[in-house]
C-alpha atoms as a PDB file:
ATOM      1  CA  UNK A   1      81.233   5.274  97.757  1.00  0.00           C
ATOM      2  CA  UNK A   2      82.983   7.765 100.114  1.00  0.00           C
ATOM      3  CA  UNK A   3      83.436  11.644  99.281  1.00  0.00           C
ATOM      4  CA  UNK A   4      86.704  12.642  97.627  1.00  0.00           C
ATOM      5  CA  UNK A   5      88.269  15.113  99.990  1.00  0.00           C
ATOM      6  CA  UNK A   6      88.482  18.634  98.670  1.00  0.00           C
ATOM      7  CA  UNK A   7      91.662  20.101  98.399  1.00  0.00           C
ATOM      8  CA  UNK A   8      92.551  23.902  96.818  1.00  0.00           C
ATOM      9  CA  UNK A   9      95.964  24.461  95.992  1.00  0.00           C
ATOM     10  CA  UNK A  10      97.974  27.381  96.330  1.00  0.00           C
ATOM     11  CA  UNK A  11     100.965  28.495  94.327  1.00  0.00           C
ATOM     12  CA  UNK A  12     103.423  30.197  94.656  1.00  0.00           C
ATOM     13  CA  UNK A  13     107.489  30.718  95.189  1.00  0.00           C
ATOM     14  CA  UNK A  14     107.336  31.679  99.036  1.00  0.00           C
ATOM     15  CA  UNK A  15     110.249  33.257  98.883  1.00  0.00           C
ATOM     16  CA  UNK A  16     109.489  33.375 101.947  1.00  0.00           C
ATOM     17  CA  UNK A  17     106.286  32.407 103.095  1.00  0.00           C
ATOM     18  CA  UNK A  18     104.461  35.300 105.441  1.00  0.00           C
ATOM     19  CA  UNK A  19     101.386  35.353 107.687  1.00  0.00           C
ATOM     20  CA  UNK A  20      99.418  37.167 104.513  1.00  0.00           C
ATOM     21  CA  UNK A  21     100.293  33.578 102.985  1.00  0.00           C
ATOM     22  CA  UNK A  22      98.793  31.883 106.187  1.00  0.00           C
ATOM     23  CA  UNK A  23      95.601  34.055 106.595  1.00  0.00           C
ATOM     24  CA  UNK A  24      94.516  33.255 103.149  1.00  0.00           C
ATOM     25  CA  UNK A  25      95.195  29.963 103.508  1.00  0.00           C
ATOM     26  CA  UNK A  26      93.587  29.182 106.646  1.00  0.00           C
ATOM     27  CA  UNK A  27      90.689  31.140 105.863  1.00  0.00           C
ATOM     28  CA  UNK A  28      89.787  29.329 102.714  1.00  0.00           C
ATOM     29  CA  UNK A  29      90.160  25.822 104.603  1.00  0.00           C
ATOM     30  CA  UNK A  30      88.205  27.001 107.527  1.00  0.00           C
ATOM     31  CA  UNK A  31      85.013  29.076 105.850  1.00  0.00           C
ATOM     32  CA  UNK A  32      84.941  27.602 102.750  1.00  0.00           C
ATOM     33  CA  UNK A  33      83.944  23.653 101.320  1.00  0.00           C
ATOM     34  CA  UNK A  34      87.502  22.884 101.404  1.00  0.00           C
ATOM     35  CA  UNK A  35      88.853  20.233 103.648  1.00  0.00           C
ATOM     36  CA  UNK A  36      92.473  21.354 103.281  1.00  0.00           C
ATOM     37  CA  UNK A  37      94.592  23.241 101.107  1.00  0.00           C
ATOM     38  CA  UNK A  38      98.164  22.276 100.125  1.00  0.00           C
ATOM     39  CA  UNK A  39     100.737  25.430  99.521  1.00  0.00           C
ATOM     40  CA  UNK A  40     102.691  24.586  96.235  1.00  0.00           C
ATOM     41  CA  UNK A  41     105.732  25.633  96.075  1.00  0.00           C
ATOM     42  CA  UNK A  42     106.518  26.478  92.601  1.00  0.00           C
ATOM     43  CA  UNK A  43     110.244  25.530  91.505  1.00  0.00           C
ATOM     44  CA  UNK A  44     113.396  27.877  90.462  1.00  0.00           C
ATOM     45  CA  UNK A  45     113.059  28.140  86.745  1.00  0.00           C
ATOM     46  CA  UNK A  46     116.842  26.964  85.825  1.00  0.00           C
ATOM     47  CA  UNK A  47     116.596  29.035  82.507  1.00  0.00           C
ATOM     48  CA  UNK A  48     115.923  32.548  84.671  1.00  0.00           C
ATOM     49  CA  UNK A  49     118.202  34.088  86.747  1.00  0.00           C
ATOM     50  CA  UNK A  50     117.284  35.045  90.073  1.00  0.00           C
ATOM     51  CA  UNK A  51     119.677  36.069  92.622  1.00  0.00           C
ATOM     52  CA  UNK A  52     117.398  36.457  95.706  1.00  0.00           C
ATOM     53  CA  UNK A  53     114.943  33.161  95.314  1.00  0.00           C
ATOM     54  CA  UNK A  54     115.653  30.753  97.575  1.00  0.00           C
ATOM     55  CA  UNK A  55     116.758  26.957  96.650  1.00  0.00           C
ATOM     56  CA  UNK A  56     113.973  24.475  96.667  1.00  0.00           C
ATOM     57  CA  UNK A  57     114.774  22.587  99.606  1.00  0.00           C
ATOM     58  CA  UNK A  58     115.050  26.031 101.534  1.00  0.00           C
ATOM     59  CA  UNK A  59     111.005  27.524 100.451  1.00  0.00           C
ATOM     60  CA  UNK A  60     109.795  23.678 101.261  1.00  0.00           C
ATOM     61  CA  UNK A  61     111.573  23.976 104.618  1.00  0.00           C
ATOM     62  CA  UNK A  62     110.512  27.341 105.645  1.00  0.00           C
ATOM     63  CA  UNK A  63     106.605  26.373 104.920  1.00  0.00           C
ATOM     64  CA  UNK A  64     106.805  23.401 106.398  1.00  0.00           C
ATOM     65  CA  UNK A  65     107.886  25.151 109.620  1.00  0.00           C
ATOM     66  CA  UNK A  66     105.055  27.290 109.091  1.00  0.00           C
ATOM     67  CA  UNK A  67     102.200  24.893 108.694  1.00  0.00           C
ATOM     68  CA  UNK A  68     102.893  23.415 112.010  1.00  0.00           C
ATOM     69  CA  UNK A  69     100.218  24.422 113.742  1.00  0.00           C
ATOM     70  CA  UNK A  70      97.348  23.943 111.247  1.00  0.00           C
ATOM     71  CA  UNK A  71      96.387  20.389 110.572  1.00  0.00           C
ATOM     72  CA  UNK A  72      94.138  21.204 107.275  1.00  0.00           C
ATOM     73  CA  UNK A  73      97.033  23.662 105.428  1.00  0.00           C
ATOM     74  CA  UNK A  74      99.503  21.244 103.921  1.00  0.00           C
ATOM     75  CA  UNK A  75     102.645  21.588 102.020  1.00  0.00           C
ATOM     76  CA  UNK A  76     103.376  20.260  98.415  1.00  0.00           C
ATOM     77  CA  UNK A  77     106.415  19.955  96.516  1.00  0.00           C
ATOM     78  CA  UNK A  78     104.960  17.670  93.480  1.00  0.00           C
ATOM     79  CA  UNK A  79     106.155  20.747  90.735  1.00  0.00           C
ATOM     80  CA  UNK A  80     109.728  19.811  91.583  1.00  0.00           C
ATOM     81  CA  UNK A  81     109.927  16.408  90.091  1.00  0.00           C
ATOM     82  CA  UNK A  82     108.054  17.703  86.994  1.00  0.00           C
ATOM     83  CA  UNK A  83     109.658  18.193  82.963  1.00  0.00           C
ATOM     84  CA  UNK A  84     110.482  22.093  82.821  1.00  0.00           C
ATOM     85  CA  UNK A  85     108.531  24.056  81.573  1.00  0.00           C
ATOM     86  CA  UNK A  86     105.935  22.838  83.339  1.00  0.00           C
ATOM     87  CA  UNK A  87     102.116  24.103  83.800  1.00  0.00           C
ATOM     88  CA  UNK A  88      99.241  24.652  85.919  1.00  0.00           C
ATOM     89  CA  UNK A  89      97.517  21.439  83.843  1.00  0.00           C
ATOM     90  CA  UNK A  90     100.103  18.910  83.805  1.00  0.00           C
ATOM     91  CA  UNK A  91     100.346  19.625  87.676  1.00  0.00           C
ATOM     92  CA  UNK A  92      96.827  18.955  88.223  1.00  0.00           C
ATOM     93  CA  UNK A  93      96.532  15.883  86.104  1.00  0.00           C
ATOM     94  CA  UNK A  94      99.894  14.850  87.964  1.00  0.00           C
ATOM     95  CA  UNK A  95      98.400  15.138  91.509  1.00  0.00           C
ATOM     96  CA  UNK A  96      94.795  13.250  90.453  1.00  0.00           C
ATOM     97  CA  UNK A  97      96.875  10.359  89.044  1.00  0.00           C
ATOM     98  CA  UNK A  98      98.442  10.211  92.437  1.00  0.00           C
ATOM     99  CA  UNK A  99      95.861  11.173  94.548  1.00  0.00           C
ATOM    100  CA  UNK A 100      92.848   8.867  93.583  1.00  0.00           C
ATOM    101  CA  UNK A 101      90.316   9.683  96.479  1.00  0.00           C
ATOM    102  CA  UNK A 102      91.000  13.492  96.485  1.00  0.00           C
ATOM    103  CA  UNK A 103      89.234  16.366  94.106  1.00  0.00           C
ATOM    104  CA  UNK A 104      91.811  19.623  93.436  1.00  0.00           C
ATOM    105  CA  UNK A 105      90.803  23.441  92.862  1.00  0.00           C
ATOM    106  CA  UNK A 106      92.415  26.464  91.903  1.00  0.00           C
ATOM    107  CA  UNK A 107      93.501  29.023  94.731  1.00  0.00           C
ATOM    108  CA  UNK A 108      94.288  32.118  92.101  1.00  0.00           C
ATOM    109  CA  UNK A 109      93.717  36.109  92.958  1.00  0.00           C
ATOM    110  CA  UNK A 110      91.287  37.686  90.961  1.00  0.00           C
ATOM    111  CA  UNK A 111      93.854  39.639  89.079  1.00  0.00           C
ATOM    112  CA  UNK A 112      94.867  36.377  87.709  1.00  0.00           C
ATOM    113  CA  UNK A 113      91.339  35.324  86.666  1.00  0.00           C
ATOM    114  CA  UNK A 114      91.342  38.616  84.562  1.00  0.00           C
ATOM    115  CA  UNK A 115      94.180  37.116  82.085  1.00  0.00           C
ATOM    116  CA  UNK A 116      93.108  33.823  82.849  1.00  0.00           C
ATOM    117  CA  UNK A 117      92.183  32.946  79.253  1.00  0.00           C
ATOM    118  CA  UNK A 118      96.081  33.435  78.697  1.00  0.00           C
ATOM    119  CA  UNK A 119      96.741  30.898  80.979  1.00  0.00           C
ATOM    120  CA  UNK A 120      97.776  27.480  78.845  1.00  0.00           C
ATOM    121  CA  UNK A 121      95.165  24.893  78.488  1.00  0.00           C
ATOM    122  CA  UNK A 122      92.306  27.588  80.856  1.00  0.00           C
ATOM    123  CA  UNK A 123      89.411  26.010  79.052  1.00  0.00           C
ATOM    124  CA  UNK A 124      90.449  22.750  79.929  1.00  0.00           C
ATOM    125  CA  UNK A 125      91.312  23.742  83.703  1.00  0.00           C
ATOM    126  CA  UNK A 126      88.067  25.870  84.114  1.00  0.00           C
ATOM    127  CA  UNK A 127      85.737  22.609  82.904  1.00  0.00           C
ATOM    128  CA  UNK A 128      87.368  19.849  85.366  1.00  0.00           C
ATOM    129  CA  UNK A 129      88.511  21.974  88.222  1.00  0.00           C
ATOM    130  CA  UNK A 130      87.204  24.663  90.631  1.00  0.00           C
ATOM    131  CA  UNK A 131      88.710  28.343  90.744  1.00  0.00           C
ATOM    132  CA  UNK A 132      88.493  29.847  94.566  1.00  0.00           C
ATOM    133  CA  UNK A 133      89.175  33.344  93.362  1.00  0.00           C
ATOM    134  CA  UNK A 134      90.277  35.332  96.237  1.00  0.00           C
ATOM    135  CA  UNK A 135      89.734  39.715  96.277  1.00  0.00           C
ATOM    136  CA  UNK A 136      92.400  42.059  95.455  1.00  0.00           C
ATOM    137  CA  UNK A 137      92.697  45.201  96.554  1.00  0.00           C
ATOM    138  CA  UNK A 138      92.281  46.851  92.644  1.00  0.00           C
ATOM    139  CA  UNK A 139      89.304  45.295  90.875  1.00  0.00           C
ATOM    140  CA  UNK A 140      88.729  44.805  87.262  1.00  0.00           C
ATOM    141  CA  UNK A 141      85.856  43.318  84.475  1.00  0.00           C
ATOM    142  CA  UNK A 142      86.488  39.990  84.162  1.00  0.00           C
ATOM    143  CA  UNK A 143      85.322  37.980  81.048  1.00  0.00           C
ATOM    144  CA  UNK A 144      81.401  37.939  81.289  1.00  0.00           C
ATOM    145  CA  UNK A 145      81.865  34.189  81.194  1.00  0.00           C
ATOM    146  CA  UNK A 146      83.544  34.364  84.395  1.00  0.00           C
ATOM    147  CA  UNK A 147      81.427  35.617  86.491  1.00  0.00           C
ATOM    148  CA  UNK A 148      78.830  33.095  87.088  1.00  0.00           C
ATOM    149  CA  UNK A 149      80.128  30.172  85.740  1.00  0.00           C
ATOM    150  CA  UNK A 150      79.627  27.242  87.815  1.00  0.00           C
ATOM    151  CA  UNK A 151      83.326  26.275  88.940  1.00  0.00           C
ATOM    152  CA  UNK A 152      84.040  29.795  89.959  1.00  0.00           C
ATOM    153  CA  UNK A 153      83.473  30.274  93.773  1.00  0.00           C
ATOM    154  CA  UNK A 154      84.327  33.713  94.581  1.00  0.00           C
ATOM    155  CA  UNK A 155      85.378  34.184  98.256  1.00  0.00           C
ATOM    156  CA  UNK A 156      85.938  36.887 100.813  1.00  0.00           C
ATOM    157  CA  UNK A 157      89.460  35.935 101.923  1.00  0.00           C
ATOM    158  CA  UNK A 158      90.806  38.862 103.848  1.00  0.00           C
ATOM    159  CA  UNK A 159      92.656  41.494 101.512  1.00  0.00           C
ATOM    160  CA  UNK A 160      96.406  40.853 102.117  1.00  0.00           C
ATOM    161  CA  UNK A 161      99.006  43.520 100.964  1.00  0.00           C
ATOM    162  CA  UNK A 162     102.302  41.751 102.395  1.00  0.00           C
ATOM    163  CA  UNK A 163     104.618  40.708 100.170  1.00  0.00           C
ATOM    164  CA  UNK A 164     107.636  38.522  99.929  1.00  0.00           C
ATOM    165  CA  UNK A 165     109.390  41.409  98.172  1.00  0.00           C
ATOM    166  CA  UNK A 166     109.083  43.926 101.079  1.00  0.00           C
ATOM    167  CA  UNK A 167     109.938  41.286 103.413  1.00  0.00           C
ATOM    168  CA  UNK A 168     113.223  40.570 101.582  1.00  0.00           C
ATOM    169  CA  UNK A 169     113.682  44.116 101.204  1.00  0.00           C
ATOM    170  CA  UNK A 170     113.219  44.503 105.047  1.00  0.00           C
ATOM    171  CA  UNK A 171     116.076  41.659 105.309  1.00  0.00           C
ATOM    172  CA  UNK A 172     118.165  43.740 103.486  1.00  0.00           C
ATOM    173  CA  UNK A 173     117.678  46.902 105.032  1.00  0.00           C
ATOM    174  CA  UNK A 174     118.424  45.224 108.110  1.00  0.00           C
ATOM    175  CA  UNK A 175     114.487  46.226 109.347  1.00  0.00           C
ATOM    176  CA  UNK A 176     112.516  44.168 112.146  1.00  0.00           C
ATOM    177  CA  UNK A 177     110.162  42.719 110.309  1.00  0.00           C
ATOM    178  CA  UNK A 178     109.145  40.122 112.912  1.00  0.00           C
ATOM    179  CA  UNK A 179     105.681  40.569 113.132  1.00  0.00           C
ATOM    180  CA  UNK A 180     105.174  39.625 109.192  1.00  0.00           C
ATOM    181  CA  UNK A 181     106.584  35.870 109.570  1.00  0.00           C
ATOM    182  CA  UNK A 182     106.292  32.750 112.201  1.00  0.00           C
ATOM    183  CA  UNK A 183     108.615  32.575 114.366  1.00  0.00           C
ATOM    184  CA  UNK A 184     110.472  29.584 113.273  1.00  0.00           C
ATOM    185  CA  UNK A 185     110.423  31.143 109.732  1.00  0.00           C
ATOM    186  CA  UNK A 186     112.293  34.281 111.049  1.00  0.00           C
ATOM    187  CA  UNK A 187     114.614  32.137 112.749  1.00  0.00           C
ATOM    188  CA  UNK A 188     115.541  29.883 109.961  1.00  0.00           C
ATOM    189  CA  UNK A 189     116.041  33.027 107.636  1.00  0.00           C
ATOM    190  CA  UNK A 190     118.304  34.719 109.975  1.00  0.00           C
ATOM    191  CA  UNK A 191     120.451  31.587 110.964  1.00  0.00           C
ATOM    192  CA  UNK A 192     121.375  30.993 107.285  1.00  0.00           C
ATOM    193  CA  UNK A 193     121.414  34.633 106.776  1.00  0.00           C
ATOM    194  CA  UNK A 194     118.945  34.789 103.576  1.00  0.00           C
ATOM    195  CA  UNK A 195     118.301  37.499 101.495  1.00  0.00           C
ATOM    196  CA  UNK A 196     120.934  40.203 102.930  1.00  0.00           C
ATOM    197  CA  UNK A 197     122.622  40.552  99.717  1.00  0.00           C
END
């Protein structure tokens, strides 16, 4: 019987993605027992209003134009067919039903582990899954449960404080902030002139 390929996932809106995104990313499929790790791009909520996230289609472009040169860093779009509200669980049930020869992990930050327990159906997540909990800068006590418990892997991802807030904030402020983004990423932004409002 062949090994199921190990894949983390990482959420999020990338709105828009940034080379803090890609660091983390590549770093977890490169020095960790991942084989790849698939960016999930979380959906617009069409109860909230949100004037400065993205459509869909627009986030999935913009990573995919990222990923291009990394061959284990894949994108994901599986939360947009998906019944709203939708969570964390139902996603990864969705993706093993579809994805019979692959095993999925968590990608979270470890200020997310701390509330963790909040997190809808957590005990059933943390029995089945793995959680690749990656360091932030501010560091709490997690649940004594947490720390070694056997599907936690704890990993020294670089410490990343770029955000997708101060880059649209940049955009808006009419700032260079060219060095934070791939290239095609920048360009896409400023041809359909994102985030200036």
């Amino acid at each position: 019987m062949s090994k199921k390929k190990n894949i983390g996932l990482y959420f999020g809106t990338f709105n828009p993605i940034h080379i803090g995104h890609l660091i983390i990313a590549n770093h977890l499929a490169e020095f960790t027992d991942l084989d790849e790790v698939w960016l999930v791009i979380t959906p617009h909520n069409p109860f909230k209003k949100s004037s400065n996230l993205l459509a869909d289609y627009h986030r999935y472009q913009m990573v995919e134009m990222a990923l291009g040169p990394y061959d284990n860093i894949k994108p994901s779009k599986v939360e947009f067919d998906l019944p709203r509200p939708n969570y964390t669980s139902k996603t990864l049930v969705k993706l093993e039903e579809d994805h019979k020869k692959s095993s999925f992990n968590l990608i979270i930050g470890e200020d997310n582990l701390i509330n963790f327990k909040k997190w809808k159906n957590y005990d059933f997540i943390l029995k089945n899954y793995g959680l690749y909990v990656c360091p932030r800068v501010s560091r709490s006590d997690f649940p004594e449960e947490f720390k070694n418990h056997r599907n936690i892997h704890w990993t020294k991802t670089p410490i990343m404080e770029i955000s997708s807030t101060y880059i649209r904030y940049c955009v808006k402020e009419d700032k260079n902030y060219k060095p934070l983004l791939p290239k095609e990423v920048w360009n896409y932004i400023d041809e359909m002139n994102f985030y200036k409002k």
